[in-house]
PDB file of N, CA and C in Angstrom:
ATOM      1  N   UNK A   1      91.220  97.476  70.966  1.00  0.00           N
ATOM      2  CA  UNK A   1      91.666  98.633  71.685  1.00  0.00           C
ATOM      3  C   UNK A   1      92.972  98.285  72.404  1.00  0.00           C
ATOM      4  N   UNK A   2      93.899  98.997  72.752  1.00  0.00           N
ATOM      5  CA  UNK A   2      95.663  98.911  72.983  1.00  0.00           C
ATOM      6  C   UNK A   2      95.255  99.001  74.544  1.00  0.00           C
ATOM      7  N   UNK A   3      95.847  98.066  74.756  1.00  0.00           N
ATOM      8  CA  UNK A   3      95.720  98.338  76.597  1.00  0.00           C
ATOM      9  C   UNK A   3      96.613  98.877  76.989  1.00  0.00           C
ATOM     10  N   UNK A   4      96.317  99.657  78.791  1.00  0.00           N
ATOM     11  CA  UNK A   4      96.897 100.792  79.026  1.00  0.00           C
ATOM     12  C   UNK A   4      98.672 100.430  79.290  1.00  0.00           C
ATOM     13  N   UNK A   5      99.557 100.572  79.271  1.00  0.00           N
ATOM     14  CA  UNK A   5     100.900 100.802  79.008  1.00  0.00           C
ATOM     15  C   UNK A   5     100.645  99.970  80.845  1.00  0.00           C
ATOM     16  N   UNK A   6     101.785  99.095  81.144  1.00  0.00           N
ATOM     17  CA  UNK A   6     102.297  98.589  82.583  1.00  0.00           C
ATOM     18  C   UNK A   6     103.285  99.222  83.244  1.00  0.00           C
ATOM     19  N   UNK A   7     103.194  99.810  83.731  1.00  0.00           N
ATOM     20  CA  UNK A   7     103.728 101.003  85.102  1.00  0.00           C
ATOM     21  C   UNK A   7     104.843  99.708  85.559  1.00  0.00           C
ATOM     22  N   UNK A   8     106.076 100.448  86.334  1.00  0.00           N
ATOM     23  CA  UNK A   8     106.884  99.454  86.702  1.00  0.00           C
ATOM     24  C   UNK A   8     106.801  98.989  87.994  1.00  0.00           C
ATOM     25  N   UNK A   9     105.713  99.533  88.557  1.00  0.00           N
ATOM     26  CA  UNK A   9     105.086  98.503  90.058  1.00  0.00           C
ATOM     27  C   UNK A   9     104.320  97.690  89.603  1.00  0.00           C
ATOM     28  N   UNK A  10     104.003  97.696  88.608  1.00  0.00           N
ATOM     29  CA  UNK A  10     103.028  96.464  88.350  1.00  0.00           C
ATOM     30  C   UNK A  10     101.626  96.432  88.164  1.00  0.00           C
ATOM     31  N   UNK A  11     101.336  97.587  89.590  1.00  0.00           N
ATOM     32  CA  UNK A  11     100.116  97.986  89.688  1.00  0.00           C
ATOM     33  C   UNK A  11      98.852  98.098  88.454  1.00  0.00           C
ATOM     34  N   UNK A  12      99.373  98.504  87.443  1.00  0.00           N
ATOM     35  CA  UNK A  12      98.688  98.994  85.987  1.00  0.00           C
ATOM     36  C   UNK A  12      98.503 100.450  86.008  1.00  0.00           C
ATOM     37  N   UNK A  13      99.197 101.050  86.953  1.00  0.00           N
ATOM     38  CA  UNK A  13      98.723 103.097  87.408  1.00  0.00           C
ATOM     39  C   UNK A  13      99.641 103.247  85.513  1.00  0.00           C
ATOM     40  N   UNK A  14      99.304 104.330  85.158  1.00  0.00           N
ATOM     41  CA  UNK A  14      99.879 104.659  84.395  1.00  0.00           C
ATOM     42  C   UNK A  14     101.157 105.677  84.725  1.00  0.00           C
ATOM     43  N   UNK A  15     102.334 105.276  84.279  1.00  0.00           N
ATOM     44  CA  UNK A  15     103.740 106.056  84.527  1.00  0.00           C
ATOM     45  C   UNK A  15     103.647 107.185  84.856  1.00  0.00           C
ATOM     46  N   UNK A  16     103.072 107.656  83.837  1.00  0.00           N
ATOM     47  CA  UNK A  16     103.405 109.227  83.621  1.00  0.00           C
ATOM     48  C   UNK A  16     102.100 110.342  85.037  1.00  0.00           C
ATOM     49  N   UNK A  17     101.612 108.975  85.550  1.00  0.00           N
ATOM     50  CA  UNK A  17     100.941 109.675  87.076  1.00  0.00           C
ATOM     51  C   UNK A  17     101.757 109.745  88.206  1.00  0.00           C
ATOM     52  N   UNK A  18     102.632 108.986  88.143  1.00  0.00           N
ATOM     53  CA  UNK A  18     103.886 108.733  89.242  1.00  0.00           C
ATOM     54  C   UNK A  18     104.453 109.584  89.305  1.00  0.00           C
ATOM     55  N   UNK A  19     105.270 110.100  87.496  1.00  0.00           N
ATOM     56  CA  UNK A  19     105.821 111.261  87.126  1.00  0.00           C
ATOM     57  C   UNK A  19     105.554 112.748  87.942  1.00  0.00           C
ATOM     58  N   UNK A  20     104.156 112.693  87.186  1.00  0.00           N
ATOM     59  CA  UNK A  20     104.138 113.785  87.737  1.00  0.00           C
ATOM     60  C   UNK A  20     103.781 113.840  89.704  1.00  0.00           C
ATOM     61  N   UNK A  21     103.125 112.913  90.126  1.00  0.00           N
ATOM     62  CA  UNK A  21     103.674 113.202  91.142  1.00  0.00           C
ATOM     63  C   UNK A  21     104.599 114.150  92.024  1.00  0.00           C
ATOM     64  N   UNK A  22     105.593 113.069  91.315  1.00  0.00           N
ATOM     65  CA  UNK A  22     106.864 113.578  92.328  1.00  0.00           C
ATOM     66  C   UNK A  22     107.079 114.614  91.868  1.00  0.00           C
ATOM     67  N   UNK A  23     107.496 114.987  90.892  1.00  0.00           N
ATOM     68  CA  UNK A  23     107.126 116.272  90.183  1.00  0.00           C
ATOM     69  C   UNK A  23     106.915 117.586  90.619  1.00  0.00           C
ATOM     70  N   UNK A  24     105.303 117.070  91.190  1.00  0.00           N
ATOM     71  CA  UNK A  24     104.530 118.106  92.046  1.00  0.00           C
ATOM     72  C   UNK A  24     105.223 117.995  93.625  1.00  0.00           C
ATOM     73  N   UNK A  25     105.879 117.095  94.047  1.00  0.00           N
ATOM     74  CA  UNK A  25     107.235 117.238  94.988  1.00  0.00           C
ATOM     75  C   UNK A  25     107.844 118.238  95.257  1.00  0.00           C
ATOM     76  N   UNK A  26     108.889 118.207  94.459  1.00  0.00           N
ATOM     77  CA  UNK A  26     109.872 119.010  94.340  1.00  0.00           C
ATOM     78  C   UNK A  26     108.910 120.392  94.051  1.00  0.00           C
ATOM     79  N   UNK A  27     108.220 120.554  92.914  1.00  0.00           N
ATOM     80  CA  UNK A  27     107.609 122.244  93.021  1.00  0.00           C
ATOM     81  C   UNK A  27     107.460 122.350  94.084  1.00  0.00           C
ATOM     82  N   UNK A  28     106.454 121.597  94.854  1.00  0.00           N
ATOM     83  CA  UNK A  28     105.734 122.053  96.346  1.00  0.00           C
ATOM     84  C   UNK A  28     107.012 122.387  97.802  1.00  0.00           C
ATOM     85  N   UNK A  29     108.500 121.758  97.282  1.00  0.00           N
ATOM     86  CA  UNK A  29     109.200 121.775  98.361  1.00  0.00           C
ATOM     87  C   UNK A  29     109.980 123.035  97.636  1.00  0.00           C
ATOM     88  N   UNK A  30     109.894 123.378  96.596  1.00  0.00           N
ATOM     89  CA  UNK A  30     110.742 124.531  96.032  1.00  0.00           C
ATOM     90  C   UNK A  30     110.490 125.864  96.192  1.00  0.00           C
ATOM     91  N   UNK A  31     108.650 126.037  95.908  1.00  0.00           N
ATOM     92  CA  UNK A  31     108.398 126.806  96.059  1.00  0.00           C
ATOM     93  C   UNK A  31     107.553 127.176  97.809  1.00  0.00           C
ATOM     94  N   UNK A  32     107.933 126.278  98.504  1.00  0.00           N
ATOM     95  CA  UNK A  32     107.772 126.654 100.067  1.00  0.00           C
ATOM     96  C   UNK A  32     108.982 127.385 100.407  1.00  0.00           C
ATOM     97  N   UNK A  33     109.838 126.859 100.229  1.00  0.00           N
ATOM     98  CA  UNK A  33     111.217 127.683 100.983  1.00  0.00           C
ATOM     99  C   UNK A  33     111.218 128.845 100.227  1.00  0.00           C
ATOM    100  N   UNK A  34     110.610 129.128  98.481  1.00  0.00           N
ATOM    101  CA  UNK A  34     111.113 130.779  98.400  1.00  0.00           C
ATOM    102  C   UNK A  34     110.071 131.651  98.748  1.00  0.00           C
ATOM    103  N   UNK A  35     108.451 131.063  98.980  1.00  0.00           N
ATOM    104  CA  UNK A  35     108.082 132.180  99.286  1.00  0.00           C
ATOM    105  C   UNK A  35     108.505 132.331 100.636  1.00  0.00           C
ATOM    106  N   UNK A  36     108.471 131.390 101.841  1.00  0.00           N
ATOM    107  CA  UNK A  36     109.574 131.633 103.270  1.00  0.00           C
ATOM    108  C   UNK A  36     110.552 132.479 102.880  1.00  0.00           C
ATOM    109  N   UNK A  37     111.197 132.752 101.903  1.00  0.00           N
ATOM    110  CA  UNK A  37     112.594 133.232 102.213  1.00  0.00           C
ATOM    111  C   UNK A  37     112.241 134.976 101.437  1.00  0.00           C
ATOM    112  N   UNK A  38     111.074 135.108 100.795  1.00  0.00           N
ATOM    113  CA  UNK A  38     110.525 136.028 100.173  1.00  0.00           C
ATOM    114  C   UNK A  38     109.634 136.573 101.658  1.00  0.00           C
ATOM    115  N   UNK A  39     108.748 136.153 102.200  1.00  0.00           N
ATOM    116  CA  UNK A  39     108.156 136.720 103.488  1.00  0.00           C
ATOM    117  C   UNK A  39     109.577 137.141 104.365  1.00  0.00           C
ATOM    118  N   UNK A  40     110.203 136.196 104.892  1.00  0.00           N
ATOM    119  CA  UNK A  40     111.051 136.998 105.723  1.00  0.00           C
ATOM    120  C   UNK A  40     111.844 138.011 105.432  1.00  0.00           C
ATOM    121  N   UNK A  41     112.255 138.257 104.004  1.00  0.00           N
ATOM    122  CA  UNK A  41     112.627 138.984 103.362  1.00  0.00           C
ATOM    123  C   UNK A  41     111.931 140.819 103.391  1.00  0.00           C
ATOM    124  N   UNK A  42     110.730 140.399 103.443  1.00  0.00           N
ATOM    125  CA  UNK A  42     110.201 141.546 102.966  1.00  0.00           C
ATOM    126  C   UNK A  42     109.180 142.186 104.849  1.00  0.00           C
ATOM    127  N   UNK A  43     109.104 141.076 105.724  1.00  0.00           N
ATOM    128  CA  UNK A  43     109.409 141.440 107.139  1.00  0.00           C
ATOM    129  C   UNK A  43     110.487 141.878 107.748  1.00  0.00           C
ATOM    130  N   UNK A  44     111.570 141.616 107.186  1.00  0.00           N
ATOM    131  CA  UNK A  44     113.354 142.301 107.675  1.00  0.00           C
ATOM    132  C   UNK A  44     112.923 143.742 107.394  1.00  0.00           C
ATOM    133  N   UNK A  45     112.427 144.247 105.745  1.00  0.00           N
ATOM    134  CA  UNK A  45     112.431 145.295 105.280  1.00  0.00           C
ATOM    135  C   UNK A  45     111.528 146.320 105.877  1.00  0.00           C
ATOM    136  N   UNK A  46     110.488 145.493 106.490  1.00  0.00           N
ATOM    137  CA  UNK A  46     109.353 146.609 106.695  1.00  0.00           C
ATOM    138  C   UNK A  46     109.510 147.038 108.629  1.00  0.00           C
ATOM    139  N   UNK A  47     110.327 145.714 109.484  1.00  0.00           N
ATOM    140  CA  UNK A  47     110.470 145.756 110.368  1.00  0.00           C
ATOM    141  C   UNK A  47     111.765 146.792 110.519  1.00  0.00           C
ATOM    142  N   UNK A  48     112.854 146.001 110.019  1.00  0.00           N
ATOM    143  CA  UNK A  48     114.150 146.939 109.892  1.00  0.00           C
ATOM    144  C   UNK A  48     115.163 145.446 111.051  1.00  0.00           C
ATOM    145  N   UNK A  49     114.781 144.976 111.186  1.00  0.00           N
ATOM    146  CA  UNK A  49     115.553 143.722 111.937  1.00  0.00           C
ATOM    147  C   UNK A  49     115.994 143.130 110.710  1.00  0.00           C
ATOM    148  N   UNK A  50     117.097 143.327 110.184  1.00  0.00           N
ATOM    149  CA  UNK A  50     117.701 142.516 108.983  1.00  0.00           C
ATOM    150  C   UNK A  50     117.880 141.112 108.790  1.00  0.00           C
ATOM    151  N   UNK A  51     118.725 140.293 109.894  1.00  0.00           N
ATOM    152  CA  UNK A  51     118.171 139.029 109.340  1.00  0.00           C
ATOM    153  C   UNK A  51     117.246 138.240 110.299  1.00  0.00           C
ATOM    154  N   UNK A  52     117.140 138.683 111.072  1.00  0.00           N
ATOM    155  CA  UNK A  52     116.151 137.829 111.958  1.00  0.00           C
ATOM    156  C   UNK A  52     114.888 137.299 111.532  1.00  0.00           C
ATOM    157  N   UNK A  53     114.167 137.846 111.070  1.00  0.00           N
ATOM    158  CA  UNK A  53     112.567 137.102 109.900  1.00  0.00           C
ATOM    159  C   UNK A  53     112.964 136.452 109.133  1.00  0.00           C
ATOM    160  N   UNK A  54     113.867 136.860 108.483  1.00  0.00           N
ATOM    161  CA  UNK A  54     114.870 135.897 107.132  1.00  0.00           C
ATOM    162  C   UNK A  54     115.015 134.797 107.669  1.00  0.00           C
ATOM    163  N   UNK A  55     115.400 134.414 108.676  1.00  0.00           N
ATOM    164  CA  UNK A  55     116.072 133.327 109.394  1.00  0.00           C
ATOM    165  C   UNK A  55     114.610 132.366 109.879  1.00  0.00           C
ATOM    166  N   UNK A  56     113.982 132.952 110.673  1.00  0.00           N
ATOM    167  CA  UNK A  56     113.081 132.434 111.264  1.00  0.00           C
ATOM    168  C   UNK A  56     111.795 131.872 110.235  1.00  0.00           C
ATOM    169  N   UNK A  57     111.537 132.750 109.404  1.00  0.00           N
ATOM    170  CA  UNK A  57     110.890 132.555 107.977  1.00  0.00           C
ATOM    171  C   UNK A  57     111.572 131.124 107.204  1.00  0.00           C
ATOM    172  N   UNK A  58     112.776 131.126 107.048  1.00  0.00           N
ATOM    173  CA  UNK A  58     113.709 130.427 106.450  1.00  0.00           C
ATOM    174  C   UNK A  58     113.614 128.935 107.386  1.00  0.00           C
ATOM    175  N   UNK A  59     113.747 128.979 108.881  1.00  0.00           N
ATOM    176  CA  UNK A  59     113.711 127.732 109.004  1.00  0.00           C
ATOM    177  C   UNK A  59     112.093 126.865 109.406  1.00  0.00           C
ATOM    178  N   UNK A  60     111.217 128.230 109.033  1.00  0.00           N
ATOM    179  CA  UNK A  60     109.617 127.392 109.080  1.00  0.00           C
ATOM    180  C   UNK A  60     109.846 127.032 107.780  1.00  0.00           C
ATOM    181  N   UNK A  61     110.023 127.715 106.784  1.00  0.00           N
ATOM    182  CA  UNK A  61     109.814 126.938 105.547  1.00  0.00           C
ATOM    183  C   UNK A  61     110.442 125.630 105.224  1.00  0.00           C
ATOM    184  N   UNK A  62     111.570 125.336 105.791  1.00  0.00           N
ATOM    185  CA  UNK A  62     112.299 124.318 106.100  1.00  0.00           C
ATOM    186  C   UNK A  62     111.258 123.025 106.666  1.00  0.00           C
ATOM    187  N   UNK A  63     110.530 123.828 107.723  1.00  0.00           N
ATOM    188  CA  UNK A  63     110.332 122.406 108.653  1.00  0.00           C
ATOM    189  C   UNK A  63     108.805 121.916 107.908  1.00  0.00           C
ATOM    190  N   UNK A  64     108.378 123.155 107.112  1.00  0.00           N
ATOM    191  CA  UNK A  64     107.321 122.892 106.309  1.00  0.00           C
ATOM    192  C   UNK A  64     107.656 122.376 104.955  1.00  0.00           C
ATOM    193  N   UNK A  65     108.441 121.799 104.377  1.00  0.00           N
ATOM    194  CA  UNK A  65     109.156 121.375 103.402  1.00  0.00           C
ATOM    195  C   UNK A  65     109.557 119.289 103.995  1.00  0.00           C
ATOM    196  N   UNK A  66     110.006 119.593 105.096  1.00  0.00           N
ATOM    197  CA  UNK A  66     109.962 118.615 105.594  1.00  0.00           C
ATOM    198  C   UNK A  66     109.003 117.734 106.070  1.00  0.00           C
ATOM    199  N   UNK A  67     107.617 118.254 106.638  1.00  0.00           N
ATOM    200  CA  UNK A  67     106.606 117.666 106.457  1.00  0.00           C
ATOM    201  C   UNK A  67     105.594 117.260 105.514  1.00  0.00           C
ATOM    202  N   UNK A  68     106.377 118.213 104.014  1.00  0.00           N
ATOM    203  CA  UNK A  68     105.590 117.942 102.860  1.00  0.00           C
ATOM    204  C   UNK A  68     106.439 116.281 102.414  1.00  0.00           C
ATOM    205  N   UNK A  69     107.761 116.072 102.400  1.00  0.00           N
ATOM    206  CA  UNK A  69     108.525 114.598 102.139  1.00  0.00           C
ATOM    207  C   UNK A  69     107.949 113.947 103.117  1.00  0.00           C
ATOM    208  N   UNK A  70     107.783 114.292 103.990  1.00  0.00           N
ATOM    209  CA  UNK A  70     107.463 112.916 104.903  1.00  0.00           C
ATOM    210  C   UNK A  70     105.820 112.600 104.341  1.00  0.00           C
ATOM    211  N   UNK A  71     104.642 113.593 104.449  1.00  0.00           N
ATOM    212  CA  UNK A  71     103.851 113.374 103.632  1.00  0.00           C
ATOM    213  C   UNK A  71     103.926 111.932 102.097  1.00  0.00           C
ATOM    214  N   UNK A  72     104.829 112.743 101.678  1.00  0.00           N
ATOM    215  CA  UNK A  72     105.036 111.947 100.314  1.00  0.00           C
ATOM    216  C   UNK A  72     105.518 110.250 100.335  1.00  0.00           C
ATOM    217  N   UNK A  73     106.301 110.264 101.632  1.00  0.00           N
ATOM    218  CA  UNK A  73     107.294 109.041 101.824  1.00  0.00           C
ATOM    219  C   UNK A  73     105.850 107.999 102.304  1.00  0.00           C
ATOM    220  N   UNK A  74     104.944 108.853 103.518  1.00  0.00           N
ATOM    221  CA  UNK A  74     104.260 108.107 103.648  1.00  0.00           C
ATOM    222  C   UNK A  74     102.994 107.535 102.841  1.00  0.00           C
ATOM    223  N   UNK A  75     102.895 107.949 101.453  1.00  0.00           N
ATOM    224  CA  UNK A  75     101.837 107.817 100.173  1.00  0.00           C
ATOM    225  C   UNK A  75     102.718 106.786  99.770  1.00  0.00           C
ATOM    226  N   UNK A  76     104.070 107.041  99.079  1.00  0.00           N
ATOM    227  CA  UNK A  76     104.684 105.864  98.773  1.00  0.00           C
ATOM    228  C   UNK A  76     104.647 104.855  99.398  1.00  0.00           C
ATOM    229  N   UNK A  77     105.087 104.863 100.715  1.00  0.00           N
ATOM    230  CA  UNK A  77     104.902 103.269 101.141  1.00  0.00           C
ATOM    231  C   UNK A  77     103.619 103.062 101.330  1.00  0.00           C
ATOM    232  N   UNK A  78     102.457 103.612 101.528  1.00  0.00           N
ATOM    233  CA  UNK A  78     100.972 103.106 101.012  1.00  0.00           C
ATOM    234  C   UNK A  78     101.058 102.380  99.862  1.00  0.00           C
ATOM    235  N   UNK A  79     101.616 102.942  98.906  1.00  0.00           N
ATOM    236  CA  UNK A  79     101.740 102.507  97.141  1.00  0.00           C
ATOM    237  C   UNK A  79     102.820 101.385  97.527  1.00  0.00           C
ATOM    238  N   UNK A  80     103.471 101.277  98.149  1.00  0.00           N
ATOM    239  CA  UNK A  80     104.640  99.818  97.913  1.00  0.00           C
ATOM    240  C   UNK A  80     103.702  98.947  98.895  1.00  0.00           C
ATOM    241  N   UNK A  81     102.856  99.383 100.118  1.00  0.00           N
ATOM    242  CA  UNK A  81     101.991  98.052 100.283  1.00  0.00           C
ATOM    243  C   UNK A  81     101.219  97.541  99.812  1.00  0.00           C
ATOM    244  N   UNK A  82     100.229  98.716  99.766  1.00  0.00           N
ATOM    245  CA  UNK A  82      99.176  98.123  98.045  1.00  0.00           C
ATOM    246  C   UNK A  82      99.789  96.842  97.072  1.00  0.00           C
ATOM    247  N   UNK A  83     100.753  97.144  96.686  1.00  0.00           N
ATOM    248  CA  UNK A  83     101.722  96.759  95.749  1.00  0.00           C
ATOM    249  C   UNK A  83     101.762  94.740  96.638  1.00  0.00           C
ATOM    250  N   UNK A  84     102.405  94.904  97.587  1.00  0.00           N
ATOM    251  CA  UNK A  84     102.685  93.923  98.345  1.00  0.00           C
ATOM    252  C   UNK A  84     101.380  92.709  98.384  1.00  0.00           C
ATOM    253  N   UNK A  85     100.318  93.608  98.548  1.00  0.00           N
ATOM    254  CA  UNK A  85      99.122  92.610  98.839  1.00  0.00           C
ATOM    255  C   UNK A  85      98.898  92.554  97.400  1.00  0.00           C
ATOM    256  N   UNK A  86      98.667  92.868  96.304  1.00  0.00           N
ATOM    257  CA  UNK A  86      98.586  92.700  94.969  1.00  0.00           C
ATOM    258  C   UNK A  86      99.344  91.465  94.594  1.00  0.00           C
ATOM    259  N   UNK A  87     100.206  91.112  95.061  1.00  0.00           N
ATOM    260  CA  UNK A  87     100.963  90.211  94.189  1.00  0.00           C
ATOM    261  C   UNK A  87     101.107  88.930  95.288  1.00  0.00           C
ATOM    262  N   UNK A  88     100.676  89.527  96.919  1.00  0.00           N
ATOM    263  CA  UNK A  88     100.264  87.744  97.330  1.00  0.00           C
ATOM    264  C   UNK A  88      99.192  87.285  96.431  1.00  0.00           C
ATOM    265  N   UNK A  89      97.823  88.196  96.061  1.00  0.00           N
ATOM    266  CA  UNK A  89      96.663  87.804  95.519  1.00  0.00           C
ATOM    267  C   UNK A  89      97.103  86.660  94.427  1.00  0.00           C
ATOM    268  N   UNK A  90      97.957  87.024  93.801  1.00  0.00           N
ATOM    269  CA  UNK A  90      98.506  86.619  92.406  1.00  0.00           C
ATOM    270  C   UNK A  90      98.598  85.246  92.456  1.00  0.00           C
TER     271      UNK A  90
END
């Protein structure tokens, strides 16, 4: 039987889980800011305050976009310590 393909941390994770990962990153930070910018959008319209929801909508989605990377940054460096104690073992 072919053993599983070596990931370039070393770890043995298979690549294409990393991939998608980050992947799921960027969707999750892409599609936060448009539905934000789609809600405030459609609160301008129903309120009649033109950009003010837009704006305010716009910079929660922002700060919620930003806590989704920091999220992520802090999984990665979980995965680069993991990584670290793996290869004192060695």
């Amino acid at each position: 039987m072919a053993d599983k393909p070596e990931a370039p941390n070393g770890n043995g994770d298979n690549p294409w889980v990393a991939f998608a990962r980050y992947a799921g990153l960027g969707l999750e930070v892409a599609v936060t800011v448009v539905i934000s910018i789609y809600v405030g959008y459609r609160l301008d319209a129903w309120t009649g305050k033109s950009p003010l929801f837009l704006i305010v909508c716009l910079v929660l989605g922002f700060v919620v976009a930003i806590n989704i990377l920091l999220k992520y940054s802090r999984m990665a460096g979980q995965d680069m310590k993991g990584d670290d104690r793996d290869e004192t073992e060695k």
